[in-house]
PDBML (XML) file of the C-alpha atoms, coordinates in Angstrom:
<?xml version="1.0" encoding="UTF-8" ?>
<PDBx:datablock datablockName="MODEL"
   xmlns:PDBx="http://pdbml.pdb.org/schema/pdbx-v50.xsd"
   xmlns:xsi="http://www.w3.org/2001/XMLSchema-instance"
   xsi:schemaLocation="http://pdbml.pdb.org/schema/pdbx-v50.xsd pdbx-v50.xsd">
   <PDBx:atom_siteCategory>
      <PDBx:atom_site id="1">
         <PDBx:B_iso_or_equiv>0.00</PDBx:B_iso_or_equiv>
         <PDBx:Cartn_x>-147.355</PDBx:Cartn_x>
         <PDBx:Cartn_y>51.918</PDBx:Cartn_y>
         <PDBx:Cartn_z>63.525</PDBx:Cartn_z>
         <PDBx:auth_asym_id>A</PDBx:auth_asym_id>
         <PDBx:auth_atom_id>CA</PDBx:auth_atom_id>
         <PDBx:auth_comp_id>UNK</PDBx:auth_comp_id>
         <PDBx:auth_seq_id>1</PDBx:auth_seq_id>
         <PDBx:group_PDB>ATOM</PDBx:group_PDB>
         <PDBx:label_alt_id xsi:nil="true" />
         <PDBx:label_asym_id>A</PDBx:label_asym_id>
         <PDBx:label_atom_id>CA</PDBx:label_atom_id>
         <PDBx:label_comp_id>UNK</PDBx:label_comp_id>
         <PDBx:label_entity_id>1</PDBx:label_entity_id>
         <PDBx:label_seq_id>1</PDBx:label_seq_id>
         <PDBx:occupancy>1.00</PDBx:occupancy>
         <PDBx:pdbx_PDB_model_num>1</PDBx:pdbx_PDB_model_num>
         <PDBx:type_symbol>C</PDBx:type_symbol>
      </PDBx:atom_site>
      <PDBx:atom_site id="2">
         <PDBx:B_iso_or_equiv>0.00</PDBx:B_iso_or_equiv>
         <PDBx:Cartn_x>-144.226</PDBx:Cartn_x>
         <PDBx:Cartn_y>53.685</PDBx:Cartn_y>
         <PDBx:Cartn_z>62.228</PDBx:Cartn_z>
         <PDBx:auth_asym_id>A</PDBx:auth_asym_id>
         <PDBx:auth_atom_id>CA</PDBx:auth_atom_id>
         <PDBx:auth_comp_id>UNK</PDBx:auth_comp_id>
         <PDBx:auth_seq_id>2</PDBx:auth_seq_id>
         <PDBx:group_PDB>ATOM</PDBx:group_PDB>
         <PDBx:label_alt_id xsi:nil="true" />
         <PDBx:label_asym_id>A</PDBx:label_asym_id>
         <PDBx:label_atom_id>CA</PDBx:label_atom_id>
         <PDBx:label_comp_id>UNK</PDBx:label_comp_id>
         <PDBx:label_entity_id>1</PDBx:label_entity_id>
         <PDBx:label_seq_id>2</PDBx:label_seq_id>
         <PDBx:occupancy>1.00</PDBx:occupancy>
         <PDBx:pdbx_PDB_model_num>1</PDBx:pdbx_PDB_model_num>
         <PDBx:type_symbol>C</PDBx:type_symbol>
      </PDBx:atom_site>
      <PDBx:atom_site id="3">
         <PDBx:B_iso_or_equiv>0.00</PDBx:B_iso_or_equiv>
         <PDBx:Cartn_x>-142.152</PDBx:Cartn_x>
         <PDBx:Cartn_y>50.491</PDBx:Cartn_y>
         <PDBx:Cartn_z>61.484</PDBx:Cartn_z>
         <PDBx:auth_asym_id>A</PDBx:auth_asym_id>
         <PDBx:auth_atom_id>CA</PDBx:auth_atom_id>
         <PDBx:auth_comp_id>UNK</PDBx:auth_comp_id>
         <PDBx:auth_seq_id>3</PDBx:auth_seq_id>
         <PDBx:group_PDB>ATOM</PDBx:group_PDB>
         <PDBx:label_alt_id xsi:nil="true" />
         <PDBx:label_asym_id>A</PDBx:label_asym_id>
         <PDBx:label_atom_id>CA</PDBx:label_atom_id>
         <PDBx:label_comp_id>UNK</PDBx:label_comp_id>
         <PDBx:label_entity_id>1</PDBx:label_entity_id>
         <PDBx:label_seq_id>3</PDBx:label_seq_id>
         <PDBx:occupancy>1.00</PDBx:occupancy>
         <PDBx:pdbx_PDB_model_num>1</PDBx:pdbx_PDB_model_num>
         <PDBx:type_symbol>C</PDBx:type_symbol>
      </PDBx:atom_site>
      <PDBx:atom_site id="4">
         <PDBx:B_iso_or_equiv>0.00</PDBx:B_iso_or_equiv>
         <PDBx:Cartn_x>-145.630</PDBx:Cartn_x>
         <PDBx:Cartn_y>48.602</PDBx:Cartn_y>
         <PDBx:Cartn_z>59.878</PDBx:Cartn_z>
         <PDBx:auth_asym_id>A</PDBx:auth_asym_id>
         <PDBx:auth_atom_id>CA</PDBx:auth_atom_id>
         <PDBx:auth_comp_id>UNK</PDBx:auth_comp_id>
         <PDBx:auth_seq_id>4</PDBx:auth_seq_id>
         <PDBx:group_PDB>ATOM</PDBx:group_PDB>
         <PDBx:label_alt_id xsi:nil="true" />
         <PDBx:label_asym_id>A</PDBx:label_asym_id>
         <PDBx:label_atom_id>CA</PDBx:label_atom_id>
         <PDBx:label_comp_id>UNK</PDBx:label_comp_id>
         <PDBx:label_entity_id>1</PDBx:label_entity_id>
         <PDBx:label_seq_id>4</PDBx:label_seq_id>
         <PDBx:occupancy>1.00</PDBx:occupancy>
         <PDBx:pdbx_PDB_model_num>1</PDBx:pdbx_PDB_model_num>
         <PDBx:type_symbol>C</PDBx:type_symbol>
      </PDBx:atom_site>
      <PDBx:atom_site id="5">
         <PDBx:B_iso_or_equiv>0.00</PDBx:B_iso_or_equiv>
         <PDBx:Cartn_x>-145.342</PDBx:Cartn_x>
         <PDBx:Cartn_y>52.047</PDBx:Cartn_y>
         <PDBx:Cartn_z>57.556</PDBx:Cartn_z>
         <PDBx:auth_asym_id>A</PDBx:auth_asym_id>
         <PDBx:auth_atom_id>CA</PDBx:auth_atom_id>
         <PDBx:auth_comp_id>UNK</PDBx:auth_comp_id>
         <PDBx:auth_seq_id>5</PDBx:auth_seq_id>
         <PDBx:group_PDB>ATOM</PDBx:group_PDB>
         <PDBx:label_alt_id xsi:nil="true" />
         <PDBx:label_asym_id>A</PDBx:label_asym_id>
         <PDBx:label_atom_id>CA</PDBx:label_atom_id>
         <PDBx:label_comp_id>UNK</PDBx:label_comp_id>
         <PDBx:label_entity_id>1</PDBx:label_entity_id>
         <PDBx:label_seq_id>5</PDBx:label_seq_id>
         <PDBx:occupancy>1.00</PDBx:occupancy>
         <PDBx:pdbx_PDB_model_num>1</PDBx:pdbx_PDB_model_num>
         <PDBx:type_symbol>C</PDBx:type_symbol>
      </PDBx:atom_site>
      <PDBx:atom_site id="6">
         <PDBx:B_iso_or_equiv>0.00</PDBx:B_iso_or_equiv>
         <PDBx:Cartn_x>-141.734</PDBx:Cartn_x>
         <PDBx:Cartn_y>51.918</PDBx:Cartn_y>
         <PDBx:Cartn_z>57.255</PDBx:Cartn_z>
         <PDBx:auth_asym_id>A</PDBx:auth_asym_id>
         <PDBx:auth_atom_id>CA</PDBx:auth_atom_id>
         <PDBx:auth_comp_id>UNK</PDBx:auth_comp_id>
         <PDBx:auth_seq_id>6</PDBx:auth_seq_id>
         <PDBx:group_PDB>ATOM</PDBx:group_PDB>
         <PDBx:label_alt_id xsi:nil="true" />
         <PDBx:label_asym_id>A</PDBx:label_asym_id>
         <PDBx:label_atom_id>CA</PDBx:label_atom_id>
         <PDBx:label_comp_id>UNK</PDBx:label_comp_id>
         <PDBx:label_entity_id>1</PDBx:label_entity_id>
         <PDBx:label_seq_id>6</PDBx:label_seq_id>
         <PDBx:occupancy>1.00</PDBx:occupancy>
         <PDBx:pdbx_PDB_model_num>1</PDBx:pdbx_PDB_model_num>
         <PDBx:type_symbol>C</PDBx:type_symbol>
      </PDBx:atom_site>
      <PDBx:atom_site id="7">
         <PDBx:B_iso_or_equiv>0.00</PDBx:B_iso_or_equiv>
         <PDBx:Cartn_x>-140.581</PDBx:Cartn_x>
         <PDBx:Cartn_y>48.466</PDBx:Cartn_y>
         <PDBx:Cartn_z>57.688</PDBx:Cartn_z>
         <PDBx:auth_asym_id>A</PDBx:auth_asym_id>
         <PDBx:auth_atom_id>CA</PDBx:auth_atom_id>
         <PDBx:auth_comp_id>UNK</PDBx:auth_comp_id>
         <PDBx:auth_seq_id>7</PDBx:auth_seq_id>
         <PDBx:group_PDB>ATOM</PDBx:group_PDB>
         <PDBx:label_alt_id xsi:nil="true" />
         <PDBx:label_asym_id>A</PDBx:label_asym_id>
         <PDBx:label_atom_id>CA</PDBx:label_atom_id>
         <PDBx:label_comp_id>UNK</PDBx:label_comp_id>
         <PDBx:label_entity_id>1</PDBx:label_entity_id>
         <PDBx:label_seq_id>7</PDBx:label_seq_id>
         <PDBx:occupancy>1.00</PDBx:occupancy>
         <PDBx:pdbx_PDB_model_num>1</PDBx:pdbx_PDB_model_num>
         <PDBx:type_symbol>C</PDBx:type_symbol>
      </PDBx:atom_site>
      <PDBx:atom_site id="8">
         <PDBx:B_iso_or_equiv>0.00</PDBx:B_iso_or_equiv>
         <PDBx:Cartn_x>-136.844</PDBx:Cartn_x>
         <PDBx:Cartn_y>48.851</PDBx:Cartn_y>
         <PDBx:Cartn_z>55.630</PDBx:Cartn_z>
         <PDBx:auth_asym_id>A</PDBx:auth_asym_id>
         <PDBx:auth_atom_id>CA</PDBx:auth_atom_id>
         <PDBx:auth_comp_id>UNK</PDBx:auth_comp_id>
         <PDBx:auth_seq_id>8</PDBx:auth_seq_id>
         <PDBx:group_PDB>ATOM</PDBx:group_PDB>
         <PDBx:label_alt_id xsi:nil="true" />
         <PDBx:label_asym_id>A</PDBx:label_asym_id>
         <PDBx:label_atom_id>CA</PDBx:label_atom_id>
         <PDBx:label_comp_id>UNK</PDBx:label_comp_id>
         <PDBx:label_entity_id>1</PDBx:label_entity_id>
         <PDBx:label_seq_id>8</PDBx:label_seq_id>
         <PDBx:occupancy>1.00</PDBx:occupancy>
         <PDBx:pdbx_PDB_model_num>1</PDBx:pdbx_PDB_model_num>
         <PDBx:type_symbol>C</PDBx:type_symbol>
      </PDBx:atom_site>
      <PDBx:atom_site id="9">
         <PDBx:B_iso_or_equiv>0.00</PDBx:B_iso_or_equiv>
         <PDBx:Cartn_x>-135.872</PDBx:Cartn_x>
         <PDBx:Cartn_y>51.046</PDBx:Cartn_y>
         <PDBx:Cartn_z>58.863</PDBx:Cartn_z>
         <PDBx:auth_asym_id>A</PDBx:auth_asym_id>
         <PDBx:auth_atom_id>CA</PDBx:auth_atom_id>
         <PDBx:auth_comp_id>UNK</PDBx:auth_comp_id>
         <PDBx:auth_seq_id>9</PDBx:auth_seq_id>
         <PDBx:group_PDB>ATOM</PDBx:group_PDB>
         <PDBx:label_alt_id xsi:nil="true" />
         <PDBx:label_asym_id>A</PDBx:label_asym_id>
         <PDBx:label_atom_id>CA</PDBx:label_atom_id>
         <PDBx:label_comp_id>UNK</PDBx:label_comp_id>
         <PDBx:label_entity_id>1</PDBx:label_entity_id>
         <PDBx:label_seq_id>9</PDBx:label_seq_id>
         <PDBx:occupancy>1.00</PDBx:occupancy>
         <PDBx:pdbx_PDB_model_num>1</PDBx:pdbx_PDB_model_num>
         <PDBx:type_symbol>C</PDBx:type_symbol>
      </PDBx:atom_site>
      <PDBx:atom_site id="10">
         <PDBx:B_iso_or_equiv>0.00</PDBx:B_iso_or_equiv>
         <PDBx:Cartn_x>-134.712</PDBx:Cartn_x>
         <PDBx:Cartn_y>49.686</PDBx:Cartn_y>
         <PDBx:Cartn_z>61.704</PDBx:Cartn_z>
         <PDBx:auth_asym_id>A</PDBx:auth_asym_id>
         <PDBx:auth_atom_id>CA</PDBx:auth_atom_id>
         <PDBx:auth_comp_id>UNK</PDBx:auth_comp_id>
         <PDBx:auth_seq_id>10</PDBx:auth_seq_id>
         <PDBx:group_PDB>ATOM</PDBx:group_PDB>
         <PDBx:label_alt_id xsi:nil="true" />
         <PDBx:label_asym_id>A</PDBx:label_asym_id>
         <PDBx:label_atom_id>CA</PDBx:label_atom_id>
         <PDBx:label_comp_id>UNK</PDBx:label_comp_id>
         <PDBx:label_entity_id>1</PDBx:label_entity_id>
         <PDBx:label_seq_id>10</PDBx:label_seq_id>
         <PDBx:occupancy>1.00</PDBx:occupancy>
         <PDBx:pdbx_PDB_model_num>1</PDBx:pdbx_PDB_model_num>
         <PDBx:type_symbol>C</PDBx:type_symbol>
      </PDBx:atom_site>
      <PDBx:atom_site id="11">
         <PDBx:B_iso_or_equiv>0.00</PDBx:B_iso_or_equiv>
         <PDBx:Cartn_x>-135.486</PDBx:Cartn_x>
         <PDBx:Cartn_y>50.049</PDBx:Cartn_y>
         <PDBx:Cartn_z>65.298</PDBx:Cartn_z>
         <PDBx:auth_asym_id>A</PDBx:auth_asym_id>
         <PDBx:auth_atom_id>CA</PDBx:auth_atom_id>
         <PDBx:auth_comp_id>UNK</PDBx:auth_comp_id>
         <PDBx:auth_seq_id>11</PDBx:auth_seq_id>
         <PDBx:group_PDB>ATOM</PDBx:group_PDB>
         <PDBx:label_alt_id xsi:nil="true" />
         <PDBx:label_asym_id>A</PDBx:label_asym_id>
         <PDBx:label_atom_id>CA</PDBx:label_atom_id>
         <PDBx:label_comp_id>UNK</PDBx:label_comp_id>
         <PDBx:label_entity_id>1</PDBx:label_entity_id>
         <PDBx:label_seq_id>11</PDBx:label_seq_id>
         <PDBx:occupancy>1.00</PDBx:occupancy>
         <PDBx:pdbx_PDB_model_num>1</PDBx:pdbx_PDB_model_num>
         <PDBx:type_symbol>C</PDBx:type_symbol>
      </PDBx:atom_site>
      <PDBx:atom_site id="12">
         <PDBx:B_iso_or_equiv>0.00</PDBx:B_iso_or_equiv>
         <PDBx:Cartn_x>-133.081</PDBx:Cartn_x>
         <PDBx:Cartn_y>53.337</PDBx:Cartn_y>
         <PDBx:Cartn_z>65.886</PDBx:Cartn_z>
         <PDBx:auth_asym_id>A</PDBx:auth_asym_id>
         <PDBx:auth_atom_id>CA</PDBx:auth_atom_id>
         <PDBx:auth_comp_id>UNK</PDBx:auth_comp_id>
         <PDBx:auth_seq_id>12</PDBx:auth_seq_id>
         <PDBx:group_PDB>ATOM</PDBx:group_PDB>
         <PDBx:label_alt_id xsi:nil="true" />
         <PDBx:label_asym_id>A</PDBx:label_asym_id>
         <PDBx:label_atom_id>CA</PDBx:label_atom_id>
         <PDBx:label_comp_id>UNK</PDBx:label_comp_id>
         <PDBx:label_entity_id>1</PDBx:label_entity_id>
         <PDBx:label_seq_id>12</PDBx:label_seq_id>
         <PDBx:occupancy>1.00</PDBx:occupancy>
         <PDBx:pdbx_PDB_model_num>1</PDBx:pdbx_PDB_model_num>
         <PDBx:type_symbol>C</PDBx:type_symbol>
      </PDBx:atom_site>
      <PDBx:atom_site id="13">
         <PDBx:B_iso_or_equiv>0.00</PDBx:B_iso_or_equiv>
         <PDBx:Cartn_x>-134.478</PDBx:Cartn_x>
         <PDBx:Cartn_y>55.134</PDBx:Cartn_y>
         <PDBx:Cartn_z>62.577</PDBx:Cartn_z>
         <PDBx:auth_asym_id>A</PDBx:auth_asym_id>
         <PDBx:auth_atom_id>CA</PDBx:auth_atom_id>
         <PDBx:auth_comp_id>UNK</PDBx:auth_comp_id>
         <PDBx:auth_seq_id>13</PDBx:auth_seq_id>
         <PDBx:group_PDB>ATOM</PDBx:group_PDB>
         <PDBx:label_alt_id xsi:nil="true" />
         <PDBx:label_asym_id>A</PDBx:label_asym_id>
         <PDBx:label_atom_id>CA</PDBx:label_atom_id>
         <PDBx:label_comp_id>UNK</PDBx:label_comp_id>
         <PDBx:label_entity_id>1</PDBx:label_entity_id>
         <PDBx:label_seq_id>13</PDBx:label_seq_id>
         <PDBx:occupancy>1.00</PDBx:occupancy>
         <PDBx:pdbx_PDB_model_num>1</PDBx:pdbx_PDB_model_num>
         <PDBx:type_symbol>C</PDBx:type_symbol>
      </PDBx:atom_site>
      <PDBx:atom_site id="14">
         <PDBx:B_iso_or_equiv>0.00</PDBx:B_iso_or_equiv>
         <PDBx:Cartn_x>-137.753</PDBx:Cartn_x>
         <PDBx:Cartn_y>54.689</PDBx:Cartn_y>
         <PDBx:Cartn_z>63.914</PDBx:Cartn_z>
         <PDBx:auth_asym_id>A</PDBx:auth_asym_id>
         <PDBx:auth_atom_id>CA</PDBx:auth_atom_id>
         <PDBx:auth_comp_id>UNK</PDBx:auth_comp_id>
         <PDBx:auth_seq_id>14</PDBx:auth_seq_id>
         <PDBx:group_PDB>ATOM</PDBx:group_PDB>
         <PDBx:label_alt_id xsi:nil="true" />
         <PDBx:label_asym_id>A</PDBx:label_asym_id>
         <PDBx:label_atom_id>CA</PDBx:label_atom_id>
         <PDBx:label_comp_id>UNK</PDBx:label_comp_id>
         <PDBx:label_entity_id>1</PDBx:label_entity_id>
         <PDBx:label_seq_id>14</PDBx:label_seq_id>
         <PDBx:occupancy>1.00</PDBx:occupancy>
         <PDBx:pdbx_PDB_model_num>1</PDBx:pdbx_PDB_model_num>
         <PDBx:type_symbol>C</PDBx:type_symbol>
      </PDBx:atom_site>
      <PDBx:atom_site id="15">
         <PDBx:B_iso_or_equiv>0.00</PDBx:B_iso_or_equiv>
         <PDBx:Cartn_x>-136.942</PDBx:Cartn_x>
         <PDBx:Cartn_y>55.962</PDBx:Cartn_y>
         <PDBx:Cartn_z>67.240</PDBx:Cartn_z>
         <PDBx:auth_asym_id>A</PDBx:auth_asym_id>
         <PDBx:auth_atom_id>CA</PDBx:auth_atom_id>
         <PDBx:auth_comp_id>UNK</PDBx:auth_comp_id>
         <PDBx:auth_seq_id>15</PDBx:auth_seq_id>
         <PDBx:group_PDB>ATOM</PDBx:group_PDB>
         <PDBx:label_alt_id xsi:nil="true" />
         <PDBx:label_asym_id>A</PDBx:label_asym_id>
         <PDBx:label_atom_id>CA</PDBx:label_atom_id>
         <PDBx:label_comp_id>UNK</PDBx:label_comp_id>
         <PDBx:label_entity_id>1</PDBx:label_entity_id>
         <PDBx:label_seq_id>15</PDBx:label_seq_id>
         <PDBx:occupancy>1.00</PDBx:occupancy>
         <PDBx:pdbx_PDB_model_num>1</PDBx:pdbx_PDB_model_num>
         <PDBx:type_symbol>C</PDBx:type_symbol>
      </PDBx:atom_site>
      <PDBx:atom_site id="16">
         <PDBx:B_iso_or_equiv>0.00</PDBx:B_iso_or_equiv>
         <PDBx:Cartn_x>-134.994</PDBx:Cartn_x>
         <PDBx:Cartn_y>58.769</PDBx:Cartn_y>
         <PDBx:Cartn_z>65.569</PDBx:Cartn_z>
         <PDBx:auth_asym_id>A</PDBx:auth_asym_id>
         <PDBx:auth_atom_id>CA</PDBx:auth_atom_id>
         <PDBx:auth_comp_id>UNK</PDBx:auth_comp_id>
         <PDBx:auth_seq_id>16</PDBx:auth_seq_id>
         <PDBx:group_PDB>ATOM</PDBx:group_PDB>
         <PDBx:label_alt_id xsi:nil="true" />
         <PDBx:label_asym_id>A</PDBx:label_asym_id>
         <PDBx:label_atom_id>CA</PDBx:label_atom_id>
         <PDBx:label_comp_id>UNK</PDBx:label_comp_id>
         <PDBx:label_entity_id>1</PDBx:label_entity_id>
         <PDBx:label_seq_id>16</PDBx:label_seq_id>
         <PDBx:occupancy>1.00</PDBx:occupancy>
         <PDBx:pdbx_PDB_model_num>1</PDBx:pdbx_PDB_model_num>
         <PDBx:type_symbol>C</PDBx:type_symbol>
      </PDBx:atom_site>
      <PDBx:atom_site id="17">
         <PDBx:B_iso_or_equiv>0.00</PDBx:B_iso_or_equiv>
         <PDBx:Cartn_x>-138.053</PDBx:Cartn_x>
         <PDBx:Cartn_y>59.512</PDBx:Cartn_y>
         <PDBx:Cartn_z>63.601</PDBx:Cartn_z>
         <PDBx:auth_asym_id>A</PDBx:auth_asym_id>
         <PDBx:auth_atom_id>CA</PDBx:auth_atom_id>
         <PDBx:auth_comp_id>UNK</PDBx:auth_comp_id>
         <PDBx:auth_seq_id>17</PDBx:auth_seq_id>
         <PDBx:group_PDB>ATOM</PDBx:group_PDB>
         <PDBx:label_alt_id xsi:nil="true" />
         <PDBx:label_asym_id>A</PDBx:label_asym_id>
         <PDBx:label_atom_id>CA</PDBx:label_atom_id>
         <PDBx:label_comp_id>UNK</PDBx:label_comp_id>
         <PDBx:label_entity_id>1</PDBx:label_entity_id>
         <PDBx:label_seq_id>17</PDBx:label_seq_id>
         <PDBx:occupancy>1.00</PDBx:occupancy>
         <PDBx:pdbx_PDB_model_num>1</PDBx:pdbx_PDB_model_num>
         <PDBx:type_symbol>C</PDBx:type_symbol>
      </PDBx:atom_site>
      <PDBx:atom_site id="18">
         <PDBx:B_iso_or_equiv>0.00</PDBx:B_iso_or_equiv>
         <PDBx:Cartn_x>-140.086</PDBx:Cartn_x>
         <PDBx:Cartn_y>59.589</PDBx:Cartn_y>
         <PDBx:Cartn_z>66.587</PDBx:Cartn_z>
         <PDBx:auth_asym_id>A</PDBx:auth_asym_id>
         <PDBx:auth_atom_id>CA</PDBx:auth_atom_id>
         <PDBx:auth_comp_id>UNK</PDBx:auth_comp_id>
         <PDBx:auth_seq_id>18</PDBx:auth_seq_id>
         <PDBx:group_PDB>ATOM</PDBx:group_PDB>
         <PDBx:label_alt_id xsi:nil="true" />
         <PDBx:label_asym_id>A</PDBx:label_asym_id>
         <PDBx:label_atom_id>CA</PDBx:label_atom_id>
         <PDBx:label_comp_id>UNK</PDBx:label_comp_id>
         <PDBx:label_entity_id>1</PDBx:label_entity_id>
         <PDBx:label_seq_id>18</PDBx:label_seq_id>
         <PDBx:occupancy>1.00</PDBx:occupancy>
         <PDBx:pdbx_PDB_model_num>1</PDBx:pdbx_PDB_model_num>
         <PDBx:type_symbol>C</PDBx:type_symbol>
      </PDBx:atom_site>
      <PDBx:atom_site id="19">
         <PDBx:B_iso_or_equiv>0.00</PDBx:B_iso_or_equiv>
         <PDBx:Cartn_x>-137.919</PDBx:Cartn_x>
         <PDBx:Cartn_y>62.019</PDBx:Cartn_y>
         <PDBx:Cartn_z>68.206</PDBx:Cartn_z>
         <PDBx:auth_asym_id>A</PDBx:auth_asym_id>
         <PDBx:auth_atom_id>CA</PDBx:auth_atom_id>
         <PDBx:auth_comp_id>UNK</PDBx:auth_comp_id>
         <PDBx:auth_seq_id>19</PDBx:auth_seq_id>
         <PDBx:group_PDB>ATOM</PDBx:group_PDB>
         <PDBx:label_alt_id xsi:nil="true" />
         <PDBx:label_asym_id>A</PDBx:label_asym_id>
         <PDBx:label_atom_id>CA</PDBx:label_atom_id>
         <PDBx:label_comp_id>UNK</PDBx:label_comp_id>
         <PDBx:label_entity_id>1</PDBx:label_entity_id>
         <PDBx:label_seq_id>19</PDBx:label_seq_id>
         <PDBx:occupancy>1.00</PDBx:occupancy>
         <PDBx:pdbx_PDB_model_num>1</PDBx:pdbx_PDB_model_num>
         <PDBx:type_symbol>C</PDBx:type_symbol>
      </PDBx:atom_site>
      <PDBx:atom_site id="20">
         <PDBx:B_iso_or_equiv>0.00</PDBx:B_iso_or_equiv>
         <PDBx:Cartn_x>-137.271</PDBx:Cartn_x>
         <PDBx:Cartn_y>64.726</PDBx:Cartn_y>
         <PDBx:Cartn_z>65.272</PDBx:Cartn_z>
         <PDBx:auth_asym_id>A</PDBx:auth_asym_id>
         <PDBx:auth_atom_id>CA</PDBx:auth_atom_id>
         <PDBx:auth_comp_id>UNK</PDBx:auth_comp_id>
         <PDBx:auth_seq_id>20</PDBx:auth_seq_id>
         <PDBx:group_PDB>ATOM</PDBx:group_PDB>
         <PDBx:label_alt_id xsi:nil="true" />
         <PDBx:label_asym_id>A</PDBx:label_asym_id>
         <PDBx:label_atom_id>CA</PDBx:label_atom_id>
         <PDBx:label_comp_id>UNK</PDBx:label_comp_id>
         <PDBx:label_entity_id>1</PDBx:label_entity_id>
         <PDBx:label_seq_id>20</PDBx:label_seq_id>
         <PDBx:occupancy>1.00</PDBx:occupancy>
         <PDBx:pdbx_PDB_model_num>1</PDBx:pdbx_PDB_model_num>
         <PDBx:type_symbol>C</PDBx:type_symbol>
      </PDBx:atom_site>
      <PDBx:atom_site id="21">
         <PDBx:B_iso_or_equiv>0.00</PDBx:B_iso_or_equiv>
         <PDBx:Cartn_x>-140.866</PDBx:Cartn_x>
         <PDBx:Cartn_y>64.914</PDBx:Cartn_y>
         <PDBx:Cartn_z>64.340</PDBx:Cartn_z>
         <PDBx:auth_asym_id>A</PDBx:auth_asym_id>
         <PDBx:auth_atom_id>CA</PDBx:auth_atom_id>
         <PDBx:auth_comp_id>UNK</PDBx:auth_comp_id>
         <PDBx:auth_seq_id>21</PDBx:auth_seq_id>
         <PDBx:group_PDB>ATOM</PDBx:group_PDB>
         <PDBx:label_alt_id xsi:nil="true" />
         <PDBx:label_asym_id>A</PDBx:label_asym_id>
         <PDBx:label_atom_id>CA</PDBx:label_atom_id>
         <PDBx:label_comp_id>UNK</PDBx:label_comp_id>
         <PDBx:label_entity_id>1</PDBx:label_entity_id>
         <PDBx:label_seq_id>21</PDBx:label_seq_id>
         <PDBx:occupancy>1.00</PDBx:occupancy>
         <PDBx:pdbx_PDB_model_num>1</PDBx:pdbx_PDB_model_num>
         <PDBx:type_symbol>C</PDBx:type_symbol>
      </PDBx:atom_site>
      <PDBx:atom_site id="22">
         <PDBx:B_iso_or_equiv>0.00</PDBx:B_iso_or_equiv>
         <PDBx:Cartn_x>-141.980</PDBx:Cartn_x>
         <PDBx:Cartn_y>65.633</PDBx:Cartn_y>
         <PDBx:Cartn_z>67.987</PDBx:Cartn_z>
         <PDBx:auth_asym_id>A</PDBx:auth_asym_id>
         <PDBx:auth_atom_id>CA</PDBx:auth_atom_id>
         <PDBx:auth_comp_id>UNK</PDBx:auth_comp_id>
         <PDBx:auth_seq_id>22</PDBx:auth_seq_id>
         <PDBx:group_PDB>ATOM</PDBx:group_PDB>
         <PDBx:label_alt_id xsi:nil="true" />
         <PDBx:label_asym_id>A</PDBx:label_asym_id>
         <PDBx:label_atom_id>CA</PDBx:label_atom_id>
         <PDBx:label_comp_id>UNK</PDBx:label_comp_id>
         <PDBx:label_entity_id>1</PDBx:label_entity_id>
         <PDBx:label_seq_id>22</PDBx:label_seq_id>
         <PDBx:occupancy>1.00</PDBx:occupancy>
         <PDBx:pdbx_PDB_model_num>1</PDBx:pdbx_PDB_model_num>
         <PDBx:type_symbol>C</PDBx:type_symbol>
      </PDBx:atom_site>
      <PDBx:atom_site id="23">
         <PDBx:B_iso_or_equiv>0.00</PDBx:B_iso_or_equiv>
         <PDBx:Cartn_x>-143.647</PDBx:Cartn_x>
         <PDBx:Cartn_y>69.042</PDBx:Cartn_y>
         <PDBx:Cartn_z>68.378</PDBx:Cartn_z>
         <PDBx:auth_asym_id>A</PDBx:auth_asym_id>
         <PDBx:auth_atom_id>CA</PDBx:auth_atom_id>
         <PDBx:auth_comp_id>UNK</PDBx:auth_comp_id>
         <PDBx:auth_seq_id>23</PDBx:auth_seq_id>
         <PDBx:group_PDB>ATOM</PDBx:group_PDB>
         <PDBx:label_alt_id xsi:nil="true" />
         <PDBx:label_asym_id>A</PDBx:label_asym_id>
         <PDBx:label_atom_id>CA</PDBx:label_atom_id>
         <PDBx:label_comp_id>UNK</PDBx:label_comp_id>
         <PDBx:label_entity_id>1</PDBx:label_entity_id>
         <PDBx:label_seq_id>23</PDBx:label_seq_id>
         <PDBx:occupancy>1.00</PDBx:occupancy>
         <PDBx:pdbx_PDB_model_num>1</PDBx:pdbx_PDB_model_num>
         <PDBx:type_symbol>C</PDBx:type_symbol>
      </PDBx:atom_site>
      <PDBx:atom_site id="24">
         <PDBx:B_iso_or_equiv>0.00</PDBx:B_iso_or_equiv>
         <PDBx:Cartn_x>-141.929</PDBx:Cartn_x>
         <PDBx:Cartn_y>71.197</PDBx:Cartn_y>
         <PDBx:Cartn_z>70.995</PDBx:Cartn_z>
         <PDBx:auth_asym_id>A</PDBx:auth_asym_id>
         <PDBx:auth_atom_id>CA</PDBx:auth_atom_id>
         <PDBx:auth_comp_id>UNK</PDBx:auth_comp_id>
         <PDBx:auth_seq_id>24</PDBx:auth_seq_id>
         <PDBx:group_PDB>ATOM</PDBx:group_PDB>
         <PDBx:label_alt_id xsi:nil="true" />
         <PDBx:label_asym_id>A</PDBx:label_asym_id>
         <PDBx:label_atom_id>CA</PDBx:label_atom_id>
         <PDBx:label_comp_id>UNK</PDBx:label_comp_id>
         <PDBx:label_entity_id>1</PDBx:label_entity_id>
         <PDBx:label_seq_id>24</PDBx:label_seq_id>
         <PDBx:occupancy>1.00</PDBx:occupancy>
         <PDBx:pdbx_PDB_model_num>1</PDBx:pdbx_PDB_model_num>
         <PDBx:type_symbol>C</PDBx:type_symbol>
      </PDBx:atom_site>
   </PDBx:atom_siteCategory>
</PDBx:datablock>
């Protein structure tokens, strides 16, 4: 879903994304 929204990141942004925006 993130890299249809996103698609000029690559693979790690969208991971990093995934992992910074997590709720602790």
């Amino acid at each position: 879903i993130l890299r249809s929204a996103f698609p000029e990141e690559n693979s790690r942004q969208i991971a990093e994304r995934l992992k910074v925006t997590c709720d602790k």
